[in-house]
Protein backbone atom coordinates (compact mmCIF):
# COMPACT_ATOMS: atom_id res chain seq x y z
CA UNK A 1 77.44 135.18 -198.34
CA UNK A 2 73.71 135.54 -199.97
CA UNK A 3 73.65 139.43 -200.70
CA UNK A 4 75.63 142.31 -200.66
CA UNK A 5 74.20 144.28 -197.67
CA UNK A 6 77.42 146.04 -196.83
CA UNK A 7 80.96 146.34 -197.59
CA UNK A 8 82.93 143.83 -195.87
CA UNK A 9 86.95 144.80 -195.30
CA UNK A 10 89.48 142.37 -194.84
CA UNK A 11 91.90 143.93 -192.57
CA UNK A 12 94.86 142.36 -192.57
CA UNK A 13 95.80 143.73 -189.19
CA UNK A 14 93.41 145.78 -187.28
CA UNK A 15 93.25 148.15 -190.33
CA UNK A 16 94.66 149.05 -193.82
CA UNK A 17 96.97 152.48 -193.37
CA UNK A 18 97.04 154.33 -196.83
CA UNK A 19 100.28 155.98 -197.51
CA UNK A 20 100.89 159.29 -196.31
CA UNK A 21 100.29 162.11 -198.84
CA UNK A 22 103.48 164.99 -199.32
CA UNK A 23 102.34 167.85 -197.54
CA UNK A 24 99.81 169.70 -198.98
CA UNK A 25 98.76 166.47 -200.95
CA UNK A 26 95.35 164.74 -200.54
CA UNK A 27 95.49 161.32 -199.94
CA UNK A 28 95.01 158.95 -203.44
CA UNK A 29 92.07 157.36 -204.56
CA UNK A 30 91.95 154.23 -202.99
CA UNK A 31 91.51 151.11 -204.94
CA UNK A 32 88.55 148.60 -203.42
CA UNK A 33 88.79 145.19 -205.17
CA UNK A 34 88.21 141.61 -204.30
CA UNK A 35 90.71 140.29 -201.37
CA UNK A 36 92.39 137.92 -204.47
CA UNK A 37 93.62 141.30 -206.33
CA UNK A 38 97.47 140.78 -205.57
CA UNK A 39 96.85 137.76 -207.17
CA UNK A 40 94.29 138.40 -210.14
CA UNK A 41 96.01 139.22 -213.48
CA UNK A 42 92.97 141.55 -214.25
CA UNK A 43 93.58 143.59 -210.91
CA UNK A 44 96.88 144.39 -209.13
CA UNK A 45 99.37 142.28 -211.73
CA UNK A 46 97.53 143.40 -214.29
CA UNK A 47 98.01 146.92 -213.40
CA UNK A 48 101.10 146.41 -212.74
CA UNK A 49 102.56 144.86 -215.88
CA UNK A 50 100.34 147.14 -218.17
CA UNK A 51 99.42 150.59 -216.78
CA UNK A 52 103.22 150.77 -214.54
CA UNK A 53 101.06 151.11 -211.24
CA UNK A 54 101.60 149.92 -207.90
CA UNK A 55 98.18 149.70 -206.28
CA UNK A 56 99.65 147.89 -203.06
CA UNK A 57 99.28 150.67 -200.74
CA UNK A 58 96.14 152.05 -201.83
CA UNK A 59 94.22 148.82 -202.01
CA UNK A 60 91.10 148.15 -200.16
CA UNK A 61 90.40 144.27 -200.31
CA UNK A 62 86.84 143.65 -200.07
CA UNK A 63 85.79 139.93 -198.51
CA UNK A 64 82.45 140.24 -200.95
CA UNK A 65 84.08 140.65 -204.12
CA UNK A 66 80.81 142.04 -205.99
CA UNK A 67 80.73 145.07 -203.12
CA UNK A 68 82.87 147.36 -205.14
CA UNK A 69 79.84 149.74 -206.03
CA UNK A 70 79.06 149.62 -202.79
CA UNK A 71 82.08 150.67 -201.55
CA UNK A 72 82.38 154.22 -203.62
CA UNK A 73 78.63 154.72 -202.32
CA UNK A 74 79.87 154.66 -198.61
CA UNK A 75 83.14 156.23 -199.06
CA UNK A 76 85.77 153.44 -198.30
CA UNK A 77 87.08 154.00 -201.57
CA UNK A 78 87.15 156.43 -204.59
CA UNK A 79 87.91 153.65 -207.59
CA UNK A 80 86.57 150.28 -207.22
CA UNK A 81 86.50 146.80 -208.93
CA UNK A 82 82.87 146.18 -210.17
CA UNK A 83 81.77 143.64 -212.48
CA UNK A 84 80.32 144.02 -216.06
CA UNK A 85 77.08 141.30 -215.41
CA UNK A 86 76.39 144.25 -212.04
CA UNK A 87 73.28 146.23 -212.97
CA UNK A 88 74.51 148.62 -210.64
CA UNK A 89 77.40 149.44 -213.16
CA UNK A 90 74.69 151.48 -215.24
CA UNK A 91 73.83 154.32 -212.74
CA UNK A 92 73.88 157.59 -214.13
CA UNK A 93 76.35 158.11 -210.87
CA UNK A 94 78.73 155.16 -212.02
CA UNK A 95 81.42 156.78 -214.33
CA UNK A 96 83.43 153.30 -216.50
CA UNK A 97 86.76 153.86 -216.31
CA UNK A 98 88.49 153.62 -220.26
CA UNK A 99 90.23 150.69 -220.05
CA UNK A 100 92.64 152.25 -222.70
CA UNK A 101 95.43 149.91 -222.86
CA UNK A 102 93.55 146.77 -222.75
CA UNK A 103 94.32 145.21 -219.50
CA UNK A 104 90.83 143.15 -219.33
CA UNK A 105 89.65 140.66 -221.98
CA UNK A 106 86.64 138.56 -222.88
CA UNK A 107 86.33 136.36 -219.73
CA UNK A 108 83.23 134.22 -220.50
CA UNK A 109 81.57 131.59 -218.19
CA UNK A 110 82.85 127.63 -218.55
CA UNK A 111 82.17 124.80 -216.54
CA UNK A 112 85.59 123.03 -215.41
CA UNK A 113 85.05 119.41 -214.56
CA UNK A 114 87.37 116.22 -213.08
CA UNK A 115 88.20 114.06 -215.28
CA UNK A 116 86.56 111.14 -212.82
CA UNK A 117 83.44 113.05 -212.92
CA UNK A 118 83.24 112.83 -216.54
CA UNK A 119 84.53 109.44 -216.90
CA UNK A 120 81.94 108.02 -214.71
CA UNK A 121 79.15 109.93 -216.05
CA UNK A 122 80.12 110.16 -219.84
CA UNK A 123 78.29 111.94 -222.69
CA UNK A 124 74.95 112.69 -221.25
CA UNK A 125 76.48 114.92 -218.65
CA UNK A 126 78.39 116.62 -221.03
CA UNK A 127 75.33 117.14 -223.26
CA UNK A 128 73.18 118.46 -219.77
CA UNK A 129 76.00 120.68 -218.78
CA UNK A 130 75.79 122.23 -222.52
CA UNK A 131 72.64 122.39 -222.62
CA UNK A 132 72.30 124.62 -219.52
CA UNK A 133 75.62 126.72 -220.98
CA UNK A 134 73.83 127.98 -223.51
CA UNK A 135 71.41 129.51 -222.41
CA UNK A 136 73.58 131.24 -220.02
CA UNK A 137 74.14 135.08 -222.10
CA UNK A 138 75.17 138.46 -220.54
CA UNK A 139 71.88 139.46 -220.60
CA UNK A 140 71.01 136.72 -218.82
CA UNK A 141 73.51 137.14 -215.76
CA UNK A 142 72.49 140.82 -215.61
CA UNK A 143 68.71 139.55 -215.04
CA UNK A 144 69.45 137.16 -212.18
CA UNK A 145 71.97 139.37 -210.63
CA UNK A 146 69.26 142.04 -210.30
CA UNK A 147 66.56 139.36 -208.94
CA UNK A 148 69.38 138.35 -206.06
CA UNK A 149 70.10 142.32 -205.28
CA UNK A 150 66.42 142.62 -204.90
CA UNK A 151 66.37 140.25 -202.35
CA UNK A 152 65.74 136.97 -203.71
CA UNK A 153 67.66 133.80 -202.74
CA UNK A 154 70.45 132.68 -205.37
CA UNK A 155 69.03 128.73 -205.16
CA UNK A 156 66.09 130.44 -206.30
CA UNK A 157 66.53 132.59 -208.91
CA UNK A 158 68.58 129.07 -210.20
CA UNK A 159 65.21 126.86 -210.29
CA UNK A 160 63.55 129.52 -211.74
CA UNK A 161 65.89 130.19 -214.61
CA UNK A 162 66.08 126.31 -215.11
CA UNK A 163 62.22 125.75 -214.94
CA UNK A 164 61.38 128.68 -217.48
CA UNK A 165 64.32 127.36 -220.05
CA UNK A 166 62.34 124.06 -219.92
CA UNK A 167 65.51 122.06 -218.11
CA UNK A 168 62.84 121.63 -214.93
CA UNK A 169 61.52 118.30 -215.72
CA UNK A 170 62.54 115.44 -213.33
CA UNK A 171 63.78 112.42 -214.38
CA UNK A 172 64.38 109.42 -212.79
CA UNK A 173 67.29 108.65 -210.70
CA UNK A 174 71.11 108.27 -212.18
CA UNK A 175 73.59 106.13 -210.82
CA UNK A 176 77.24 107.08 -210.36
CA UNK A 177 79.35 109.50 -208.57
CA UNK A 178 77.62 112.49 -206.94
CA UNK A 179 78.56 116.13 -208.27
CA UNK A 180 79.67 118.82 -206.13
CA UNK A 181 79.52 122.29 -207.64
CA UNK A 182 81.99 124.49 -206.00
CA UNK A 183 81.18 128.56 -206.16
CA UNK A 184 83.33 131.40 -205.43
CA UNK A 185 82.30 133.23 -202.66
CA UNK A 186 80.24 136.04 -204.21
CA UNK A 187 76.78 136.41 -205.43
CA UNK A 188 76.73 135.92 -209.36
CA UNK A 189 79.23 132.40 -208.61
CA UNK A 190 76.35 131.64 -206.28
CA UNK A 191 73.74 132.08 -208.11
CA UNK A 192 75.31 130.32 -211.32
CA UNK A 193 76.15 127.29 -209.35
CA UNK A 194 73.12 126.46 -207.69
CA UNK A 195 71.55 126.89 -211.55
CA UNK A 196 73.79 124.19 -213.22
CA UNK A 197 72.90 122.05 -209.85
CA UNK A 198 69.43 122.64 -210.14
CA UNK A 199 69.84 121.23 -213.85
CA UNK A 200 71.04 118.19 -212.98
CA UNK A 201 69.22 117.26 -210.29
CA UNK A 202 66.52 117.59 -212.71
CA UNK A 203 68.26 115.65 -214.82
CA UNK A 204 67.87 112.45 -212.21
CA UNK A 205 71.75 113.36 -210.81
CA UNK A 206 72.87 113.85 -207.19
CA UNK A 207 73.99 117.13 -206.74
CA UNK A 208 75.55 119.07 -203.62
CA UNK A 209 76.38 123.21 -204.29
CA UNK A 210 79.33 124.31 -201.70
CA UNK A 211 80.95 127.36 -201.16
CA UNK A 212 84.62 127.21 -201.32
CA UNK A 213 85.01 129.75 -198.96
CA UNK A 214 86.92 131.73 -200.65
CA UNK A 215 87.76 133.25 -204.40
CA UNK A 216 89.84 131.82 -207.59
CA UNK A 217 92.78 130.43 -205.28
CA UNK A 218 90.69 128.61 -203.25
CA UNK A 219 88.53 127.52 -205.84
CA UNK A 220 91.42 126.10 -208.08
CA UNK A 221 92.67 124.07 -204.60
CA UNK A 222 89.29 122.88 -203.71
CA UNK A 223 89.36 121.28 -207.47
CA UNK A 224 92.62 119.76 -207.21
CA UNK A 225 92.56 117.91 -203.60
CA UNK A 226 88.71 116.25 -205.15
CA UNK A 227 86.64 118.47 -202.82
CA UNK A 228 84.72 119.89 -205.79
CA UNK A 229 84.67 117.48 -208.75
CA UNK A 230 82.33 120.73 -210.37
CA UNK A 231 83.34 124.36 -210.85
CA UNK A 232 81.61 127.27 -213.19
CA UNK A 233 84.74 129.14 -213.80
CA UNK A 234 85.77 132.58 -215.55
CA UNK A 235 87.41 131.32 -218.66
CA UNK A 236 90.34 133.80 -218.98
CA UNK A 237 90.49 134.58 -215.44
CA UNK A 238 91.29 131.01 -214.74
CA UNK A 239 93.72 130.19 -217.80
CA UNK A 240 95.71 133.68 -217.14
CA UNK A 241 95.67 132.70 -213.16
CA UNK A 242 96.91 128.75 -213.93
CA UNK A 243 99.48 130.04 -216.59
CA UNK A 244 100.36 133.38 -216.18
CA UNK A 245 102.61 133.45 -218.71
CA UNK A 246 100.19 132.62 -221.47
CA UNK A 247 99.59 134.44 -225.08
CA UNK A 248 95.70 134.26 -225.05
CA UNK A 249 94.98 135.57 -228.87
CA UNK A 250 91.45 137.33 -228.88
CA UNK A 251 88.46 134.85 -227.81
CA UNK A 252 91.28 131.51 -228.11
CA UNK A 253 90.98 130.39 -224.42
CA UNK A 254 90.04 126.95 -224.57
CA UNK A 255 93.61 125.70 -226.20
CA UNK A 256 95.60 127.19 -223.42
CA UNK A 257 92.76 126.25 -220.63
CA UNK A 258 93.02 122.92 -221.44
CA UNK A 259 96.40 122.46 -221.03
CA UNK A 260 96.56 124.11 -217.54
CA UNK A 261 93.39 122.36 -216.32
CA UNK A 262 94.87 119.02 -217.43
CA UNK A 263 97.85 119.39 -214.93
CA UNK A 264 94.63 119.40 -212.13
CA UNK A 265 93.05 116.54 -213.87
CA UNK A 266 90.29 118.51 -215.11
CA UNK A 267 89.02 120.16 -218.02
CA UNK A 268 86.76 122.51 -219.50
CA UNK A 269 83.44 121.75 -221.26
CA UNK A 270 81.70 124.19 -223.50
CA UNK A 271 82.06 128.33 -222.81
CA UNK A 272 78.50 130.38 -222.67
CA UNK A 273 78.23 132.89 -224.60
CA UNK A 274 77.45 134.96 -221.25
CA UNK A 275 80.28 137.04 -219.86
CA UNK A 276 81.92 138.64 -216.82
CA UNK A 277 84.90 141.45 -216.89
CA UNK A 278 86.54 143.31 -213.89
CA UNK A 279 85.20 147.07 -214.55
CA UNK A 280 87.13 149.94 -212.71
CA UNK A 281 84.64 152.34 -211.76
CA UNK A 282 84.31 155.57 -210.36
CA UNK A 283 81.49 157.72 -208.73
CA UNK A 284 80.67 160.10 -211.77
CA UNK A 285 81.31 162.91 -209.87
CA UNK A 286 84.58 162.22 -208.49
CA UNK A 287 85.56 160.89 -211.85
CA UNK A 288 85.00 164.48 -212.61
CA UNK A 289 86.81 166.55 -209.98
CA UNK A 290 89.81 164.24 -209.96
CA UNK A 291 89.58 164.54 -214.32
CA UNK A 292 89.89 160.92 -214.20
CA UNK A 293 88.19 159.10 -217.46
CA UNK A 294 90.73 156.51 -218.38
CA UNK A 295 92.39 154.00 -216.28
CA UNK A 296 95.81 155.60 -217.64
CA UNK A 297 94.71 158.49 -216.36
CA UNK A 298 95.07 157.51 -212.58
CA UNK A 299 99.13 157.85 -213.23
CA UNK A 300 98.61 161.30 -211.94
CA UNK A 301 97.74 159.53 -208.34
CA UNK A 302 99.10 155.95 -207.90
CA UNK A 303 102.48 155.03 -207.24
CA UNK A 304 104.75 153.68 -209.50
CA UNK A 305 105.36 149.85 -209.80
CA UNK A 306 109.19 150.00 -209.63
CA UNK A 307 109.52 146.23 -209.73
């Protein structure tokens, strides 16, 4: 999917039923977040194990998972999932939610390679792929997240970024294995993929940029059966989703990346310094009615994990 142009519900029958409020009750906020939030440490587990809530019944999965924002602005939900690199998040009508427990870390961009792929292309890939990581800040993301809102293609707004960074020269031909760059299904993982591929094709490699059709689950599987042999990933996301049980300490995500990557024959190169975090946001205004400022603060609404 190229842009966000609406918000796209996954219905898991012919429609999500929120749970009936006590009489006299209005209904709770409702939660819109991308459709992999059941299984996303930094979204329903995450709440679960940290704030004590149960967001089952009040979740709204969204099939575009960057449509969060868009979602409180046409009233499917009241609290959505929104992402830090969205320009959108700074409206003077977008209200942050304090995430006052610290549910959501540092999750900063890596490239995940197979093993094959880096066997059979060695150092100089490495050094490209690098390269092009660097340059890769927060800043960065912000800027060609705003270009793609505006309208412009994500295979675009790639080239460009690689052609003003001086990566644009073309080189001749390399031989070897061809590199598939798998992307998430939303606009930033788009956008991001088709820049690394852009960068080595420039580089003289042969480069294909495929959706996965679907989010982090389907991202990981696509990477393990040798459908993608490339995937720009979400460093703690993806360590905390292969091994949910691990102590990440701070920014020390490569250690425990590693080892979960290696059991998919893979592993990470170099993080950028540019990062993503899930965001819980609120329209301001609601935020203000409901006296909601804090994510702990939504106890007063959701239910209870009892689990």
């Amino acid at each position: 999917m190229r842009r966000v142009r609406a918000v796209a519900v996954v219905a898991a029958a012919a429609s999500l039923t929120l749970a009936a409020p006590a009489a006299g009750q209005s209904p709770p906020p409702r939660l819109a977040a991308p459709a992999d939030c059941a299984a996303n440490p930094n979204c329903g587990p995450g709440l679960a194990a940290v704030y004590g809530f149960d967001v089952r019944s009040v979740l709204v999965p969204l099939a575009v998972a960057d449509a969060g924002i868009s979602a409180l602005d046409d009233g499917t939900a009241e609290v959505a999932v929104a992402f830090s690199t969205n320009p959108q998040v700074s409206r003077p009508d977008i209200r942050t939610l304090e995430d006052d427990r610290g549910l959501v870390g540092e999750d900063r961009l890596v490239p995940v390679a197979r093993r094959a792929l880096l066997r059979d292309h060695g150092r100089r890939l490495r050094n490209r792929m690098n390269a092009v990581s660097r340059l890769i800040t927060t800043l960065a993301l912000r800027s060609l997240n705003q270009q793609v809102i505006d309208g412009r293609l994500p295979e675009a707004v790639g080239g460009e970024f690689v052609d003003a960074n001086g990566l644009g020269t073309q080189r001749r031909r390399r031989p070897g294995m061809r590199i598939v760059v798998g992307h998430q299904d939303f606009a930033e993982a788009e956008t991001v993929a088709h820049l690394y591929g852009a960068a080595l094709r420039a580089a003289g490699y042969r480069v294909a940029v495929r959706s996965v059709r679907g989010f982090r689950p389907e991202a990981v599987s696509a990477l393990r059966r040798g459908r993608i042999n490339l995937y720009i990933a979400y460093a703690r996301s993806l360590a905390e989703y292969l091994d949910p049980g691990a102590r990440i300490a701070g920014d020390r995500v490569l250690p425990p990346l590693r080892r979960a990557l290696a059991r998919l024959g893979s592993r990470p190169l170099a993080l950028a310094p540019g990062e993503n975090r899930n965001l819980f946001v609120m329209k301001s205004a609601t935020a203000q009615v409901l006296g909601i400022a804090r994510i702990s603060d939504l106890a007063r609404y959701w239910p209870r994990n009892t689990g």
